[in-house]
PDB file of N, CA and C in Angstrom:
ATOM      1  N   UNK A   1      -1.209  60.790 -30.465  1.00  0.00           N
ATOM      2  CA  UNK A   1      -0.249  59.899 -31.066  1.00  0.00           C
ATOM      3  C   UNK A   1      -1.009  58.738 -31.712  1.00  0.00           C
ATOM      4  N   UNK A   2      -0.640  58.470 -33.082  1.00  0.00           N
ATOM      5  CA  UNK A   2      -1.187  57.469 -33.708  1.00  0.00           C
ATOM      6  C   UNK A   2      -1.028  55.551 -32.661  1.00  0.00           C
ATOM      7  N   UNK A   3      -1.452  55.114 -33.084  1.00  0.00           N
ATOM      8  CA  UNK A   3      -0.948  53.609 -32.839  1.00  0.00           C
ATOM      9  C   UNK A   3       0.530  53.405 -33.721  1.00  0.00           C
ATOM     10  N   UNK A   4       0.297  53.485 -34.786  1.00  0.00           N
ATOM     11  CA  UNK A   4       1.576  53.116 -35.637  1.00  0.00           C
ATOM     12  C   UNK A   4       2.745  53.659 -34.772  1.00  0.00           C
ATOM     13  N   UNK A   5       2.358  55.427 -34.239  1.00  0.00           N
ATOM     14  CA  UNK A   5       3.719  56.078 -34.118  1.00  0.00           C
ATOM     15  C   UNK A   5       4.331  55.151 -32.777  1.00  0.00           C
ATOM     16  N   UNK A   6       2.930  54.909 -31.629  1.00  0.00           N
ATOM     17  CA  UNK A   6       3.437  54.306 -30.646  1.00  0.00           C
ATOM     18  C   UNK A   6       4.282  53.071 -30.658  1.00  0.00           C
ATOM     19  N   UNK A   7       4.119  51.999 -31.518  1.00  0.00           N
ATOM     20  CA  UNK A   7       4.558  50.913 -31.981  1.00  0.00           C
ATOM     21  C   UNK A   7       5.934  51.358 -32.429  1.00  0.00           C
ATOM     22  N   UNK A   8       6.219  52.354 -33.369  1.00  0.00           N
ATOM     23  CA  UNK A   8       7.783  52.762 -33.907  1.00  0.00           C
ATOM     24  C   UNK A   8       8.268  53.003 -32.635  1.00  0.00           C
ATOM     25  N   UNK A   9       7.881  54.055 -31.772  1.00  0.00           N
ATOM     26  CA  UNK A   9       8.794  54.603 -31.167  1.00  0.00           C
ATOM     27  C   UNK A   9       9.230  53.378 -29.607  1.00  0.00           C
ATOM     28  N   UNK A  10       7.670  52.016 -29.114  1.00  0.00           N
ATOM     29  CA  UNK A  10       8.456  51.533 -28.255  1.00  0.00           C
ATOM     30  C   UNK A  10       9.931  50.400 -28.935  1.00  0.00           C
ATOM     31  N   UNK A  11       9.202  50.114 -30.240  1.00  0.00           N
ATOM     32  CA  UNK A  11      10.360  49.491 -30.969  1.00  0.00           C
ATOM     33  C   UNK A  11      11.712  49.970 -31.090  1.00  0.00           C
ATOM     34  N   UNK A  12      11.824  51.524 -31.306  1.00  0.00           N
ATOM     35  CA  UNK A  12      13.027  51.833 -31.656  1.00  0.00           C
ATOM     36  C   UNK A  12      13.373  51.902 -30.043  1.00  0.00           C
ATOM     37  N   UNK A  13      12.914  51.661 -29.159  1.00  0.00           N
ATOM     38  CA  UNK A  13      13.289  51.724 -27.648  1.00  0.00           C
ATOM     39  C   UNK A  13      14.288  51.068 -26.916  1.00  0.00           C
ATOM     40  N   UNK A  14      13.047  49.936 -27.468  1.00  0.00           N
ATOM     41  CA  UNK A  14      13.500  48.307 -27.135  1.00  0.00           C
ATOM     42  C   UNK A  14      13.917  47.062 -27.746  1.00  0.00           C
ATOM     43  N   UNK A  15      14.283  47.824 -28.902  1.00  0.00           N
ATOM     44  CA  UNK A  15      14.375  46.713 -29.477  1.00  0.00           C
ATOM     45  C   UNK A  15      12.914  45.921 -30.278  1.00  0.00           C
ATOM     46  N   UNK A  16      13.217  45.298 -30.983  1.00  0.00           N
ATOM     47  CA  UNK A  16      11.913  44.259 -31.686  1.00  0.00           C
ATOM     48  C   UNK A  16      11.710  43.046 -31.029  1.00  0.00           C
ATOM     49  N   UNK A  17      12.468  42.896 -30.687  1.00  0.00           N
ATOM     50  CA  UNK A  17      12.589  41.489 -29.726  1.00  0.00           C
ATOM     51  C   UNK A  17      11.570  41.261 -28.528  1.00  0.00           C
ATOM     52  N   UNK A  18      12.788  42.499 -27.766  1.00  0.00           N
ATOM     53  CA  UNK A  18      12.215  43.079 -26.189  1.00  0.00           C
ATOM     54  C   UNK A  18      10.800  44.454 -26.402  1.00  0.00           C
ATOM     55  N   UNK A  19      10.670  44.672 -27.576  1.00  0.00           N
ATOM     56  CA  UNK A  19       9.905  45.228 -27.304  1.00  0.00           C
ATOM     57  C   UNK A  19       8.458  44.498 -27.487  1.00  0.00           C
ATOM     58  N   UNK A  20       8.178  43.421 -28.069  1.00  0.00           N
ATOM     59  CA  UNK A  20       7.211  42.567 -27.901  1.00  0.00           C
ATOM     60  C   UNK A  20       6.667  42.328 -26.650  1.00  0.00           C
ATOM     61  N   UNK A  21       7.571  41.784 -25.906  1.00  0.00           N
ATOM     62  CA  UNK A  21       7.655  41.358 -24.441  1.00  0.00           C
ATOM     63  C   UNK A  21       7.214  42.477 -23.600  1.00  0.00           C
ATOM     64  N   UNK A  22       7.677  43.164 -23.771  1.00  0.00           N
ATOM     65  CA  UNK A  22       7.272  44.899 -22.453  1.00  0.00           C
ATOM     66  C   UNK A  22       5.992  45.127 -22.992  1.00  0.00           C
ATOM     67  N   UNK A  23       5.228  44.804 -24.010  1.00  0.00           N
ATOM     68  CA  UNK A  23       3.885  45.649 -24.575  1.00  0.00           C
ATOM     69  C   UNK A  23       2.728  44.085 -23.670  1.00  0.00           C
ATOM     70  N   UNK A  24       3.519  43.102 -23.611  1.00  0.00           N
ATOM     71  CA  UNK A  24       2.526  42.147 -23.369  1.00  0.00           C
ATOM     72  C   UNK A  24       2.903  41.506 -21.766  1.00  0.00           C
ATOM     73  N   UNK A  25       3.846  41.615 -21.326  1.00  0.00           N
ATOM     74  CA  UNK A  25       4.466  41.518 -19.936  1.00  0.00           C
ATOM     75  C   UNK A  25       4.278  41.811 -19.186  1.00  0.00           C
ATOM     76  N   UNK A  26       5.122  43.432 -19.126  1.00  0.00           N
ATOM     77  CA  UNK A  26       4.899  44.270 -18.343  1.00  0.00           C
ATOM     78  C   UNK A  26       3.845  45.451 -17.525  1.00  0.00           C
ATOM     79  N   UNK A  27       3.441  44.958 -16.432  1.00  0.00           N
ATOM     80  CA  UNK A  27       2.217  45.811 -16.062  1.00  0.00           C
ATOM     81  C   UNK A  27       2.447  47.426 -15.151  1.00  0.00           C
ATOM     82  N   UNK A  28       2.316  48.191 -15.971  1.00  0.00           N
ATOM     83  CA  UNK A  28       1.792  49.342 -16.303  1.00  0.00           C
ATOM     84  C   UNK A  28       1.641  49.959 -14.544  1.00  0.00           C
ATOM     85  N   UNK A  29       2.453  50.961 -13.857  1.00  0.00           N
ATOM     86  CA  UNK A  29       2.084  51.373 -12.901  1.00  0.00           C
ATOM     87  C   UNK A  29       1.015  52.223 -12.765  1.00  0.00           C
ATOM     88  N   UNK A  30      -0.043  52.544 -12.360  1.00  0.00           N
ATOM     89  CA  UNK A  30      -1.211  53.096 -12.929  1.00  0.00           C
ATOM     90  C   UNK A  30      -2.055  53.195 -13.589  1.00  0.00           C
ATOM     91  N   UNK A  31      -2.239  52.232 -13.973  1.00  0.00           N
ATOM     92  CA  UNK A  31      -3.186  51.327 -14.966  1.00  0.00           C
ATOM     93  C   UNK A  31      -3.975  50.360 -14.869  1.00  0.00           C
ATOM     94  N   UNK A  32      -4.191  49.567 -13.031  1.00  0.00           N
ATOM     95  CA  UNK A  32      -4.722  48.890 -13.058  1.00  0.00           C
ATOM     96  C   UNK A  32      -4.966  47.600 -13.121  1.00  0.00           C
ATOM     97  N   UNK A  33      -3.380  47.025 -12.855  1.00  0.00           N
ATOM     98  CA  UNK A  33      -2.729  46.405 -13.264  1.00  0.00           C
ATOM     99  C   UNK A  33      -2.715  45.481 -14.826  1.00  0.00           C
ATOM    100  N   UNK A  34      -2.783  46.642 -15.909  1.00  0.00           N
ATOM    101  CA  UNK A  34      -2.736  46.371 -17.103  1.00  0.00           C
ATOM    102  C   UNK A  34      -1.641  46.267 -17.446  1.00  0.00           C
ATOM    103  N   UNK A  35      -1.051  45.343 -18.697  1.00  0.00           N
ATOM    104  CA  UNK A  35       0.113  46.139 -19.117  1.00  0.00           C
ATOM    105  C   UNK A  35      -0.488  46.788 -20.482  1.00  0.00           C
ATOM    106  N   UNK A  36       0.845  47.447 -21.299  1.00  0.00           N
ATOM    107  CA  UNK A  36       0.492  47.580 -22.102  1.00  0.00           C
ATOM    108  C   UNK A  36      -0.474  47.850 -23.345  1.00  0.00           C
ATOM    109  N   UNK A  37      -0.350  46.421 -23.766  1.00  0.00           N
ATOM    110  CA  UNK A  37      -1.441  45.711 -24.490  1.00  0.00           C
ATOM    111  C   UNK A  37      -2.445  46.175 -24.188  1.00  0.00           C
ATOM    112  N   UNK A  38      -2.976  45.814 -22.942  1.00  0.00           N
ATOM    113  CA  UNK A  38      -4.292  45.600 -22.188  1.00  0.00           C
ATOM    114  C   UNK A  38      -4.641  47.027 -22.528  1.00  0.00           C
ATOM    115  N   UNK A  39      -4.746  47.627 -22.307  1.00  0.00           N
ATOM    116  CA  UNK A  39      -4.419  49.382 -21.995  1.00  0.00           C
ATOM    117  C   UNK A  39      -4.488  49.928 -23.378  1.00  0.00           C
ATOM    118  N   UNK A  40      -4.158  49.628 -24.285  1.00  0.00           N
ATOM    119  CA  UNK A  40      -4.518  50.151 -25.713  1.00  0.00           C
ATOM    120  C   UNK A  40      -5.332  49.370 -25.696  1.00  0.00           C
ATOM    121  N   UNK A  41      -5.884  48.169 -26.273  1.00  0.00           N
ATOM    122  CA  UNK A  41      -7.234  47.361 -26.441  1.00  0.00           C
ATOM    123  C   UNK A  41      -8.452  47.765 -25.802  1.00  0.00           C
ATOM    124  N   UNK A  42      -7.720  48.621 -24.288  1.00  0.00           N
ATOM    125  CA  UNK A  42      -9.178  49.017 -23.669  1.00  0.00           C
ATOM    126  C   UNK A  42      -9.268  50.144 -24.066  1.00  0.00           C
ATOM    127  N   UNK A  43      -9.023  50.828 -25.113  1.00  0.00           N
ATOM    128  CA  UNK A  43      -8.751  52.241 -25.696  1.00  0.00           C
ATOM    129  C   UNK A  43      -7.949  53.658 -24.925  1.00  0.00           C
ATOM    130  N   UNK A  44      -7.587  52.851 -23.952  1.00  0.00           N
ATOM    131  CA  UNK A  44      -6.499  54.133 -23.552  1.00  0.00           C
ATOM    132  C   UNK A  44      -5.433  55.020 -24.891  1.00  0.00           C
ATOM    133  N   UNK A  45      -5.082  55.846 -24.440  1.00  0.00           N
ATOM    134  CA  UNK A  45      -4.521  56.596 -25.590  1.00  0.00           C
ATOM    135  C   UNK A  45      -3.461  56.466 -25.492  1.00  0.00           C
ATOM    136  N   UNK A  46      -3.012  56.262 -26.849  1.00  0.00           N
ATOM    137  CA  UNK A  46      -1.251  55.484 -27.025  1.00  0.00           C
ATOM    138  C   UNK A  46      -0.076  56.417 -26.464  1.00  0.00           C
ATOM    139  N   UNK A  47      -1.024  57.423 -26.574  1.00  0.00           N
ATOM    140  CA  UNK A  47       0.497  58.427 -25.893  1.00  0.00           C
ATOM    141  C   UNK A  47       0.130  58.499 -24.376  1.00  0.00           C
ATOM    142  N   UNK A  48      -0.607  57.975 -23.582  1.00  0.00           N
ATOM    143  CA  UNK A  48      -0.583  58.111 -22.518  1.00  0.00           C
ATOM    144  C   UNK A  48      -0.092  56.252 -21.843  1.00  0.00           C
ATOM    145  N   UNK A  49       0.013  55.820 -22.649  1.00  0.00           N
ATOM    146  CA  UNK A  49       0.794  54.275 -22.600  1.00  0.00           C
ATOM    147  C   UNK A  49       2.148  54.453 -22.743  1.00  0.00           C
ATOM    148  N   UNK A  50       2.612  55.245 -23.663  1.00  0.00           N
ATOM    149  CA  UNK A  50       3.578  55.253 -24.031  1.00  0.00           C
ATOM    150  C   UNK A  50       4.702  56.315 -22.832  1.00  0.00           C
ATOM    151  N   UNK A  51       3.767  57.408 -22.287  1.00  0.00           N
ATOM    152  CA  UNK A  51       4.664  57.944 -21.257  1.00  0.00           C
ATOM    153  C   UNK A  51       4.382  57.537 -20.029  1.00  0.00           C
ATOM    154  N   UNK A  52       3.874  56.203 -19.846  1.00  0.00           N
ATOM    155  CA  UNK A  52       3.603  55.190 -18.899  1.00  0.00           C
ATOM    156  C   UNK A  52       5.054  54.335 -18.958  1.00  0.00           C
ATOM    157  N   UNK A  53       5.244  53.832 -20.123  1.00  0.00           N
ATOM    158  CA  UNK A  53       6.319  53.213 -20.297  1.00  0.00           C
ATOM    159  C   UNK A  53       7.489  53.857 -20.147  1.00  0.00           C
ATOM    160  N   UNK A  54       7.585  55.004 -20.413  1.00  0.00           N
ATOM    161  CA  UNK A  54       8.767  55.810 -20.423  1.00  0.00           C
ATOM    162  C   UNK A  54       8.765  55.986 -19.066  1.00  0.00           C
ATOM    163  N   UNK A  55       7.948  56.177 -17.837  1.00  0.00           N
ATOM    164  CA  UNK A  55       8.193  56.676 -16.730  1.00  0.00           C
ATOM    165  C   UNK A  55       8.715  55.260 -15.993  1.00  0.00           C
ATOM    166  N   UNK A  56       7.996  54.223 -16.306  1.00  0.00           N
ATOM    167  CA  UNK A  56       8.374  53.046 -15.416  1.00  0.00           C
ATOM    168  C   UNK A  56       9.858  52.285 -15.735  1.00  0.00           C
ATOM    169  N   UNK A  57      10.562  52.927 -17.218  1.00  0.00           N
ATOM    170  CA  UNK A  57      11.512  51.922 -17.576  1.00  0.00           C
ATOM    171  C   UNK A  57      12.467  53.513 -17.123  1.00  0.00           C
ATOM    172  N   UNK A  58      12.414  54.334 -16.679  1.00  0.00           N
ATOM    173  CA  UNK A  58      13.734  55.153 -16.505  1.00  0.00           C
ATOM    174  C   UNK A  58      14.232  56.293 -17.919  1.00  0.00           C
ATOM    175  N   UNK A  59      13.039  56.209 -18.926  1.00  0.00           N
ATOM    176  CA  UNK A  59      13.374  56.794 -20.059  1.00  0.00           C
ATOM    177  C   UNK A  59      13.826  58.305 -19.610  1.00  0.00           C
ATOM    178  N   UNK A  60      14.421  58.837 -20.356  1.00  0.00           N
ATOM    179  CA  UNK A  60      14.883  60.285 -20.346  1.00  0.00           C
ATOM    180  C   UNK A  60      13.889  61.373 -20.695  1.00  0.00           C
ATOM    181  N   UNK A  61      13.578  62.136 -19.920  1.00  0.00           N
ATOM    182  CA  UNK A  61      12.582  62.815 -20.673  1.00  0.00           C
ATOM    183  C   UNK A  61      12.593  63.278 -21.748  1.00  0.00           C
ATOM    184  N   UNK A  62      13.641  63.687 -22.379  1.00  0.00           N
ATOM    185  CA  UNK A  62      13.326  63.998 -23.638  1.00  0.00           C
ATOM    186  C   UNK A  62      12.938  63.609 -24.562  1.00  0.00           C
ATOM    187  N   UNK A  63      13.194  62.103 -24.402  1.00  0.00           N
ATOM    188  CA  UNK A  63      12.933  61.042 -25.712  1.00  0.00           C
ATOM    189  C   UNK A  63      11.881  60.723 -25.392  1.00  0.00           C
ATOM    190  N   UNK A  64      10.419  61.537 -24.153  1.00  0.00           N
ATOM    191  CA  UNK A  64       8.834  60.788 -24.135  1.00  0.00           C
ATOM    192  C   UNK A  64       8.459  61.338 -25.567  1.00  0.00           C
TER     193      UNK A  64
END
């Protein structure tokens, strides 16, 4: 998964607002206590951030 795509898809999630906040906030169960942010910058892979996020906020699986 690109960066860009990760960025669309937590946006279309959460909102633009709230989704600012969850990428820089929220720390990441399994990660080290990273959130987000932290976690792409340290080059983790956006799709493995991204079904990080999906598992900790209750997302549906279908929409990882």
């Amino acid at each position: 998964m690109r960066l860009t795509e990760f960025h669309e898809r937590v946006t279309r999630r959460f909102g633009a607002a709230y989704a600012a906040s969850v990428l820089v906030d929220h720390v990441l169960s399994g990660f080290g206590g990273r959130t987000a942010a932290e976690a792409i910058e340290d080059g983790v892979d956006p799709r493995d951030v991204w079904q990080a996020l999906c598992a900790d906020f209750d997302v549906p699986r279908e929409q990882w």
